[in-house]
PDB file of N, CA and C in Angstrom:
ATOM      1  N   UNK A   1       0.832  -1.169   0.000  1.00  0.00           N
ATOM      2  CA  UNK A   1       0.000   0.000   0.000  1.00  0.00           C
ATOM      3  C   UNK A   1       0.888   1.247   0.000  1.00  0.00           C
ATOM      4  N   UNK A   2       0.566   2.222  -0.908  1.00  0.00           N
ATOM      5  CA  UNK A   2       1.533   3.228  -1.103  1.00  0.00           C
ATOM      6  C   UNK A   2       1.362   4.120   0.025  1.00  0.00           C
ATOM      7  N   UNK A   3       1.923   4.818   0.901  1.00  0.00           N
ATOM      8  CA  UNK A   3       1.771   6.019   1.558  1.00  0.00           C
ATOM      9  C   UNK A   3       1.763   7.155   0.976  1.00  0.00           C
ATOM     10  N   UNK A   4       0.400   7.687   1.453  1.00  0.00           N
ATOM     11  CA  UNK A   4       0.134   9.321   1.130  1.00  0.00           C
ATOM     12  C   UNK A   4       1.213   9.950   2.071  1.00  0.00           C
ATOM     13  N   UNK A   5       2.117  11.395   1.206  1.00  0.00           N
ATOM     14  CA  UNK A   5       2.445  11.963   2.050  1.00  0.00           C
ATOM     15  C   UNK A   5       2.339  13.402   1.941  1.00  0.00           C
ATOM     16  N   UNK A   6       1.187  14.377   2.647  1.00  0.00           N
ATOM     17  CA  UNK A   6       1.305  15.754   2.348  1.00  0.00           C
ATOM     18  C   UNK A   6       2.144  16.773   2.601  1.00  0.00           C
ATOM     19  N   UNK A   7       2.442  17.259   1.895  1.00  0.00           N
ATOM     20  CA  UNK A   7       3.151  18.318   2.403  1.00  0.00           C
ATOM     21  C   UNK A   7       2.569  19.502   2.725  1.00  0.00           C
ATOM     22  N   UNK A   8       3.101  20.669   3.383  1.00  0.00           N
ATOM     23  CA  UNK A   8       2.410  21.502   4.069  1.00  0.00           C
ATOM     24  C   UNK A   8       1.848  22.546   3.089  1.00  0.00           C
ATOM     25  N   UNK A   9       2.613  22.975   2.148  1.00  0.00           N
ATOM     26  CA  UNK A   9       2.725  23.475   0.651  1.00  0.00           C
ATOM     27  C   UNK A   9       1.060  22.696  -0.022  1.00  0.00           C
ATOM     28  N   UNK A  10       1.507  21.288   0.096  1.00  0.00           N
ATOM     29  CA  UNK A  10      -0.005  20.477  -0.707  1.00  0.00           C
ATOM     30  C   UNK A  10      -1.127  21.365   0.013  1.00  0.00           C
ATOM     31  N   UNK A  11      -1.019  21.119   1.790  1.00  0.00           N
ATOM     32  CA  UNK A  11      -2.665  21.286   2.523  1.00  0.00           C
ATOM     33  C   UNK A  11      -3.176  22.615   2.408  1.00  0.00           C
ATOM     34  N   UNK A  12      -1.822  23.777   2.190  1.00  0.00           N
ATOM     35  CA  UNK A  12      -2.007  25.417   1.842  1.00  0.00           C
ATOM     36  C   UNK A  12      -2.649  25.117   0.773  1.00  0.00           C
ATOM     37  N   UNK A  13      -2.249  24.579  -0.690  1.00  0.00           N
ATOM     38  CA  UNK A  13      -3.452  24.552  -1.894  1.00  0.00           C
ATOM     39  C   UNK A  13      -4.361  24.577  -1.789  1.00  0.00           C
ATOM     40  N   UNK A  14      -4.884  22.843  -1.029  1.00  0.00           N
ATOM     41  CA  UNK A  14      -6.016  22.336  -1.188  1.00  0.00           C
ATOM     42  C   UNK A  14      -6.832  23.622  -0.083  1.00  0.00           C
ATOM     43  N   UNK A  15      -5.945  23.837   0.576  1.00  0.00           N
ATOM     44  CA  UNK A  15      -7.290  25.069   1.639  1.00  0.00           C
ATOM     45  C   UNK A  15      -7.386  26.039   0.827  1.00  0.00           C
ATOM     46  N   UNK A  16      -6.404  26.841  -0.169  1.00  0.00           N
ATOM     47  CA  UNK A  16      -6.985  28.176  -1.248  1.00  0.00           C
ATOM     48  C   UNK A  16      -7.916  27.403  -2.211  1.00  0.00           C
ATOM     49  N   UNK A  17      -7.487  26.726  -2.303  1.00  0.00           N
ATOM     50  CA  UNK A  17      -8.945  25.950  -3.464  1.00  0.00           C
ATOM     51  C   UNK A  17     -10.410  25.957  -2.792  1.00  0.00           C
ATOM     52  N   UNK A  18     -10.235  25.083  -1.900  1.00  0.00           N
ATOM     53  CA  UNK A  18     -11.795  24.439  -1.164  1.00  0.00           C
ATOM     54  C   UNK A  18     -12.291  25.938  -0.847  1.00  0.00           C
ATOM     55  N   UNK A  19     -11.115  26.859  -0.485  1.00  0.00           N
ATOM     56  CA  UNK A  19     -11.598  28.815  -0.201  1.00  0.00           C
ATOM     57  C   UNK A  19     -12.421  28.911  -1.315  1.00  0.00           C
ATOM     58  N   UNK A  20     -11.426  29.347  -2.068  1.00  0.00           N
ATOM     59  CA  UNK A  20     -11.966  29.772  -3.635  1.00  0.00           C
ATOM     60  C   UNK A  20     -13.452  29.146  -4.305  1.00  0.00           C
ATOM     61  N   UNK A  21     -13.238  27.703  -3.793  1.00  0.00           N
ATOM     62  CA  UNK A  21     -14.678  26.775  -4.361  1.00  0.00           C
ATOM     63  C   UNK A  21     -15.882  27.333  -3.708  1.00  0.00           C
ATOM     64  N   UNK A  22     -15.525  27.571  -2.564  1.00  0.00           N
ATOM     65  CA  UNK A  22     -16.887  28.312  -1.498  1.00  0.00           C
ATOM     66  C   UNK A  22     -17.027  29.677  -1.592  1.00  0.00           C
ATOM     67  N   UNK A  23     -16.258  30.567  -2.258  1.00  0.00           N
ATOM     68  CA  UNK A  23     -16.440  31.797  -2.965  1.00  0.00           C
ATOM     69  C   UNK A  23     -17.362  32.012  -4.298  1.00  0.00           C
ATOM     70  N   UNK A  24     -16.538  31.140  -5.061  1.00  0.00           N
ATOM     71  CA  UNK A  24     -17.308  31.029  -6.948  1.00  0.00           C
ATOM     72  C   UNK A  24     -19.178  30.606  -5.916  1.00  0.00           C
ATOM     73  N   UNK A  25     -19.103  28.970  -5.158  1.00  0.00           N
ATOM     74  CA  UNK A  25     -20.502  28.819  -5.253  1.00  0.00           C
ATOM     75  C   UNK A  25     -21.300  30.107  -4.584  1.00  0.00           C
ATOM     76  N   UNK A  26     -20.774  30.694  -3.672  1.00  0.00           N
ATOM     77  CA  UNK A  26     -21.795  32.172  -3.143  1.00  0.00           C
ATOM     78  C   UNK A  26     -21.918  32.740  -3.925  1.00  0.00           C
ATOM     79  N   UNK A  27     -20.735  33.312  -5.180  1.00  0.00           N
ATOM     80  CA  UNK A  27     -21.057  34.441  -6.293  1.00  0.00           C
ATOM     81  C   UNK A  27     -22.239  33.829  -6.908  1.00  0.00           C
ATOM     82  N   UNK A  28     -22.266  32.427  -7.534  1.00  0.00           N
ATOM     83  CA  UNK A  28     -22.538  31.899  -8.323  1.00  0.00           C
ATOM     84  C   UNK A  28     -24.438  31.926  -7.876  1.00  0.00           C
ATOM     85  N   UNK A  29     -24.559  31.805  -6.392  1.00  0.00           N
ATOM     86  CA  UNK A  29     -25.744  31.682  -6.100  1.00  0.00           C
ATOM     87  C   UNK A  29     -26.405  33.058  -5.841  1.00  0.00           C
ATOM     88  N   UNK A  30     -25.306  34.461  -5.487  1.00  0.00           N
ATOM     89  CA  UNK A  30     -26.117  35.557  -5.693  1.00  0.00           C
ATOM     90  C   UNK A  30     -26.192  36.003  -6.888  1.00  0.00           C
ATOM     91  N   UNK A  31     -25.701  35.560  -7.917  1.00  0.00           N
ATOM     92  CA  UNK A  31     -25.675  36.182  -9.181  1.00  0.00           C
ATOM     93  C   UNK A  31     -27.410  35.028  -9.508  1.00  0.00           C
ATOM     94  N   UNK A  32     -27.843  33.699  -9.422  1.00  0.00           N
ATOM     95  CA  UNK A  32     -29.102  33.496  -9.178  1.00  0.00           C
ATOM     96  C   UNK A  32     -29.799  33.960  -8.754  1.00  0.00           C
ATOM     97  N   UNK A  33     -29.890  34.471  -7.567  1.00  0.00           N
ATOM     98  CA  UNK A  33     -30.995  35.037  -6.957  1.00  0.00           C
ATOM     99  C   UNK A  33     -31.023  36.591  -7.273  1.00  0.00           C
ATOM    100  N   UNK A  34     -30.020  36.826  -8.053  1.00  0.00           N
ATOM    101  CA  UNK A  34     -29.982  38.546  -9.194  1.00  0.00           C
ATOM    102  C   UNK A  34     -31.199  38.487 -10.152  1.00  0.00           C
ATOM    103  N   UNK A  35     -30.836  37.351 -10.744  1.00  0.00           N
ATOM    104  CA  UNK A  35     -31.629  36.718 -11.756  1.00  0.00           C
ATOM    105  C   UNK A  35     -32.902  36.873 -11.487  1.00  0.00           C
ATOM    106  N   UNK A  36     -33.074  36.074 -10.528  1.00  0.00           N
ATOM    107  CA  UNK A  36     -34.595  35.493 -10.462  1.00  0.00           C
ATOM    108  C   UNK A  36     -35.192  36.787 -10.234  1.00  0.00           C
ATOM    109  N   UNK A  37     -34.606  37.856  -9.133  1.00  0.00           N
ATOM    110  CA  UNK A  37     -35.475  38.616  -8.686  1.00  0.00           C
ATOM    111  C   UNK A  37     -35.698  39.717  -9.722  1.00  0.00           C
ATOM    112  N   UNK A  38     -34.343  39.901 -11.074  1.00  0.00           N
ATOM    113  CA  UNK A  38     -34.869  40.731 -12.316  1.00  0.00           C
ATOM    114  C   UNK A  38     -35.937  40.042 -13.282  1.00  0.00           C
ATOM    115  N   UNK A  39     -35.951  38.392 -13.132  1.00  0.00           N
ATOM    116  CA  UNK A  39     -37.367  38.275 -14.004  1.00  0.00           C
ATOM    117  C   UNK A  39     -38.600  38.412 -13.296  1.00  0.00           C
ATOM    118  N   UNK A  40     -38.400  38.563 -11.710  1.00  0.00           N
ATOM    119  CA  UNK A  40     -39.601  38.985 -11.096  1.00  0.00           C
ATOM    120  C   UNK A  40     -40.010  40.363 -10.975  1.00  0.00           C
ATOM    121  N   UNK A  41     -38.602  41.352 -11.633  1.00  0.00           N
ATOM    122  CA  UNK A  41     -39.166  42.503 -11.703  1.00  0.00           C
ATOM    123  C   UNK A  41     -39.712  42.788 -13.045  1.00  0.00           C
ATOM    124  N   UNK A  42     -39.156  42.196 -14.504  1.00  0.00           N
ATOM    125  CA  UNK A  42     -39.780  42.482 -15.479  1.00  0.00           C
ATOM    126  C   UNK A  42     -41.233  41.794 -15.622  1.00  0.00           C
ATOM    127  N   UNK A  43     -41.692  40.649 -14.893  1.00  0.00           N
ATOM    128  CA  UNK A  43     -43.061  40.404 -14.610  1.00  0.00           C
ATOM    129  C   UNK A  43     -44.005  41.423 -14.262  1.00  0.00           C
ATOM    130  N   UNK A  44     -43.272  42.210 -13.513  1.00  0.00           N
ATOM    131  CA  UNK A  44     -44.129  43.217 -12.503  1.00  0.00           C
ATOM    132  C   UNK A  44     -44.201  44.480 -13.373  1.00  0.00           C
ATOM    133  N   UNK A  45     -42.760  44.968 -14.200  1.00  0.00           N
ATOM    134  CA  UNK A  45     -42.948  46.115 -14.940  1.00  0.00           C
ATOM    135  C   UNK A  45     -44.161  45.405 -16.432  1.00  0.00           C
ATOM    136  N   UNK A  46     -43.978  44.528 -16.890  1.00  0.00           N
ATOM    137  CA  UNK A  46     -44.919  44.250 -17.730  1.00  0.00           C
ATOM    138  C   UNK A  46     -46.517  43.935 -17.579  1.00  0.00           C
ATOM    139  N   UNK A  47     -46.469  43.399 -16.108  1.00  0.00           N
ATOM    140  CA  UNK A  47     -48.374  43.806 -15.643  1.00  0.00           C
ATOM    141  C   UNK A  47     -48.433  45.253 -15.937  1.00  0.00           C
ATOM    142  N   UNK A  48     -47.104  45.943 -15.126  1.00  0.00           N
ATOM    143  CA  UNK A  48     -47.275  47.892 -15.037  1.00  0.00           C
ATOM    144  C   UNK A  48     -47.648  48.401 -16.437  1.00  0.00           C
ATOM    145  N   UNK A  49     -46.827  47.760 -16.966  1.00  0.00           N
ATOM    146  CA  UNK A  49     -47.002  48.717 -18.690  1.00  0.00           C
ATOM    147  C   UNK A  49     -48.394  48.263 -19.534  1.00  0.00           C
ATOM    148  N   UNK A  50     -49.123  46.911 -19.220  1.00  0.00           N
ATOM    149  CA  UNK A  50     -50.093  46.853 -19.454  1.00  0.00           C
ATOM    150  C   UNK A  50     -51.217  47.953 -18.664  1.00  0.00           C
ATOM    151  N   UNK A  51     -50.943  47.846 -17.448  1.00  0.00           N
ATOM    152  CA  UNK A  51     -52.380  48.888 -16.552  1.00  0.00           C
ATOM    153  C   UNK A  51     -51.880  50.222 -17.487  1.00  0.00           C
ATOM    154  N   UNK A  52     -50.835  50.686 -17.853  1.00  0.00           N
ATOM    155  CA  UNK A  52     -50.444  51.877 -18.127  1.00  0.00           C
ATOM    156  C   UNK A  52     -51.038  52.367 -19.615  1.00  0.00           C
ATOM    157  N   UNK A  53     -51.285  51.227 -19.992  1.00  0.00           N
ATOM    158  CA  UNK A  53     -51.743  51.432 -21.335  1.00  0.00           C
ATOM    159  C   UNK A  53     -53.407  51.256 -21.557  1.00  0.00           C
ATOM    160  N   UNK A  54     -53.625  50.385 -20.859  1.00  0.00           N
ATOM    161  CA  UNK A  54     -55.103  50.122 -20.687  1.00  0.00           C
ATOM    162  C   UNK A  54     -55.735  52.348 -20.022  1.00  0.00           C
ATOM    163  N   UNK A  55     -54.643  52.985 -18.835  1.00  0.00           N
ATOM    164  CA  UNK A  55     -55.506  54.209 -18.716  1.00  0.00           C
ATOM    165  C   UNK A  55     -55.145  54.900 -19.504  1.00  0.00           C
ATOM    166  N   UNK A  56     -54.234  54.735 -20.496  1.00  0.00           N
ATOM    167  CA  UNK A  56     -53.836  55.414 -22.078  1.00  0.00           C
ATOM    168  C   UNK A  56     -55.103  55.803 -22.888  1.00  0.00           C
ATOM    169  N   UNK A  57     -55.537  54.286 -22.902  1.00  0.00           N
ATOM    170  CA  UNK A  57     -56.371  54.179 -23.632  1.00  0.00           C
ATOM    171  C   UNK A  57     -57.828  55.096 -23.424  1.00  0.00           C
ATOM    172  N   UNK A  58     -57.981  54.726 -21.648  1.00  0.00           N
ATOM    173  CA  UNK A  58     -59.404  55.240 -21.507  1.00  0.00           C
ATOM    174  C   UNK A  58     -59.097  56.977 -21.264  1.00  0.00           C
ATOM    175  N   UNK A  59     -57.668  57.323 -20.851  1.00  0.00           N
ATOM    176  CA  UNK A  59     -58.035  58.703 -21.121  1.00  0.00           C
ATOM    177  C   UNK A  59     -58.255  59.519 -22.785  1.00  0.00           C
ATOM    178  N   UNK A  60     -57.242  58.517 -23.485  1.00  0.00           N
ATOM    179  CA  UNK A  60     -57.637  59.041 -25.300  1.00  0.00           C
ATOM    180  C   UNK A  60     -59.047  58.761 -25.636  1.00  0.00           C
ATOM    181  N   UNK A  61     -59.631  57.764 -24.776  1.00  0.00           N
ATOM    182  CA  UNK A  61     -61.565  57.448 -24.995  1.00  0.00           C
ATOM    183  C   UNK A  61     -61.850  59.077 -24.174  1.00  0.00           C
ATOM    184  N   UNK A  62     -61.481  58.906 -23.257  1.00  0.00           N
ATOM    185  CA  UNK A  62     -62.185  60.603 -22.426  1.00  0.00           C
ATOM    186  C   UNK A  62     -61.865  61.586 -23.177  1.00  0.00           C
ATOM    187  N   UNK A  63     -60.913  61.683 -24.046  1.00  0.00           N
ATOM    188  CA  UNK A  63     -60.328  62.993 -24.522  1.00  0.00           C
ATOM    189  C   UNK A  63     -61.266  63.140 -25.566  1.00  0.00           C
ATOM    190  N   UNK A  64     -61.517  61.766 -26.229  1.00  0.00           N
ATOM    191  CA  UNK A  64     -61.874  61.914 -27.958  1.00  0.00           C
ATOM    192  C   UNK A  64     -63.295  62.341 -27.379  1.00  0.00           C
ATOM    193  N   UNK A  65     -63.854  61.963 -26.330  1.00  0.00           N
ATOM    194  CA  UNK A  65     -65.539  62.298 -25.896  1.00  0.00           C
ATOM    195  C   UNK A  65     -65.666  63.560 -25.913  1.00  0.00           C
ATOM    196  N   UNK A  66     -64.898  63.860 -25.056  1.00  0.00           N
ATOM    197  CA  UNK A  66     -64.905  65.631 -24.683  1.00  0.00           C
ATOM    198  C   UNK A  66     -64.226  66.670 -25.826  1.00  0.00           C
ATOM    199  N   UNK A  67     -63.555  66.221 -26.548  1.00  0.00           N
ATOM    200  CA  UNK A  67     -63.442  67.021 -28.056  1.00  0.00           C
ATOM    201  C   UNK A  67     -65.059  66.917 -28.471  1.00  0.00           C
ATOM    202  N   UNK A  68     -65.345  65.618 -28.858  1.00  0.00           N
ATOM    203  CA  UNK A  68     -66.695  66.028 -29.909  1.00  0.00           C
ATOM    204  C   UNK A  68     -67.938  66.327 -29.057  1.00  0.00           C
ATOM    205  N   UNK A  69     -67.763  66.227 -27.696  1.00  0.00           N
ATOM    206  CA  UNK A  69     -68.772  67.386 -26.833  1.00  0.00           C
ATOM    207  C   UNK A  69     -68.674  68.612 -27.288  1.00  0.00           C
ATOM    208  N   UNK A  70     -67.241  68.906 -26.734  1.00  0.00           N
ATOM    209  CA  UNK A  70     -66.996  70.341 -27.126  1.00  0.00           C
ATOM    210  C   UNK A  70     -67.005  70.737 -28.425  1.00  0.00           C
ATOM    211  N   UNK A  71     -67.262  70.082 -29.543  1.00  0.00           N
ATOM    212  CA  UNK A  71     -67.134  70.386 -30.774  1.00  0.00           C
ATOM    213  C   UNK A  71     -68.875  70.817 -31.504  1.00  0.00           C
ATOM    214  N   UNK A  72     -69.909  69.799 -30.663  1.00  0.00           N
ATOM    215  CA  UNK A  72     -71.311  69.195 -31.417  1.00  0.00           C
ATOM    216  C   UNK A  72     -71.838  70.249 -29.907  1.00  0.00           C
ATOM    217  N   UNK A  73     -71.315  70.935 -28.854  1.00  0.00           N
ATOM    218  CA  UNK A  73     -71.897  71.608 -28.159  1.00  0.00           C
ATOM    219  C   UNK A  73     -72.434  72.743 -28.460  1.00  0.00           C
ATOM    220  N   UNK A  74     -72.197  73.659 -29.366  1.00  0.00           N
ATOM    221  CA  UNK A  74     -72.925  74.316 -29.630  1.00  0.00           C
ATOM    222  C   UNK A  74     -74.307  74.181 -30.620  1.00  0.00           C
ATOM    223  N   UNK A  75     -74.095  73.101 -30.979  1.00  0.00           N
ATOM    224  CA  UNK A  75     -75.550  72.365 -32.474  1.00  0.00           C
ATOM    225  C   UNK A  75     -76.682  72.468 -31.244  1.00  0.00           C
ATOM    226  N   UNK A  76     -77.667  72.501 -31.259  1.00  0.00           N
ATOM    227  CA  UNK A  76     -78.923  71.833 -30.953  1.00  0.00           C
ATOM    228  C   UNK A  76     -79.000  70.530 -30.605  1.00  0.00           C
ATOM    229  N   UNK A  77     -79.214  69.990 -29.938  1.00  0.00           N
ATOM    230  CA  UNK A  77     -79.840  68.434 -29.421  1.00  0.00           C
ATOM    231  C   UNK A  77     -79.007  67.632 -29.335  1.00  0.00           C
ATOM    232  N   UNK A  78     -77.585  68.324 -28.902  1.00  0.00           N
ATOM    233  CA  UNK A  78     -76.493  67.599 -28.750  1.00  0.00           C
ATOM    234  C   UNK A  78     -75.673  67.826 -27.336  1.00  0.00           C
ATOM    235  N   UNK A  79     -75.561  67.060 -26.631  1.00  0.00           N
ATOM    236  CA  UNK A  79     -74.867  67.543 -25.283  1.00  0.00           C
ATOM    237  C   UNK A  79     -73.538  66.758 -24.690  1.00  0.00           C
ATOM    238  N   UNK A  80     -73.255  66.476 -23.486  1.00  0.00           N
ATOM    239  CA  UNK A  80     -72.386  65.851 -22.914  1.00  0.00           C
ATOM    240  C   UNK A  80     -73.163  64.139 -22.960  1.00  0.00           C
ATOM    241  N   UNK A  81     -72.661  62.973 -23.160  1.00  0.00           N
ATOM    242  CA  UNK A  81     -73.307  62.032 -22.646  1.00  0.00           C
ATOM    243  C   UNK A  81     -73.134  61.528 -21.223  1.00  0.00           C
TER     244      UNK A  81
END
């Protein structure tokens, strides 16, 4: 049976390594949870930009109303609805 023999030089490596290995996996897992929480913010800005567009919409419906109020307001038999 061969004998292992370390040297002190070897156990300094293997401890900057096993360091280093437990560094990369923390980066590695906050750079995940970077992730996740920017596709949980573009979820959230894309509900936003939908509501944003939906009161786009109903104020260009309010606007276009109140132009042809204000436009058919002076005719006869025509008013605000």
């Amino acid at each position: 049976m061969p004998m292992v023999s370390f040297a002190l030089r070897d156990l300094v490596w293997f401890g900057v390594l096993l360091v280093s290995l437990a560094l990369a996996y923390g980066r590695l897992r906050a750079e995940i949870r970077h992730l996740e929480d920017t596709k949980a913010e573009q979820r959230d800005l894309g509900r936003l930009s939908d509501e944003l567009r939906g009161m786009l919409t109903e104020i260009r419906t309010a606007i276009a109303r109140l132009e042809e109020a204000l436009r058919g307001g002076g005719k006869a038999g025509q008013g605000v609805p």
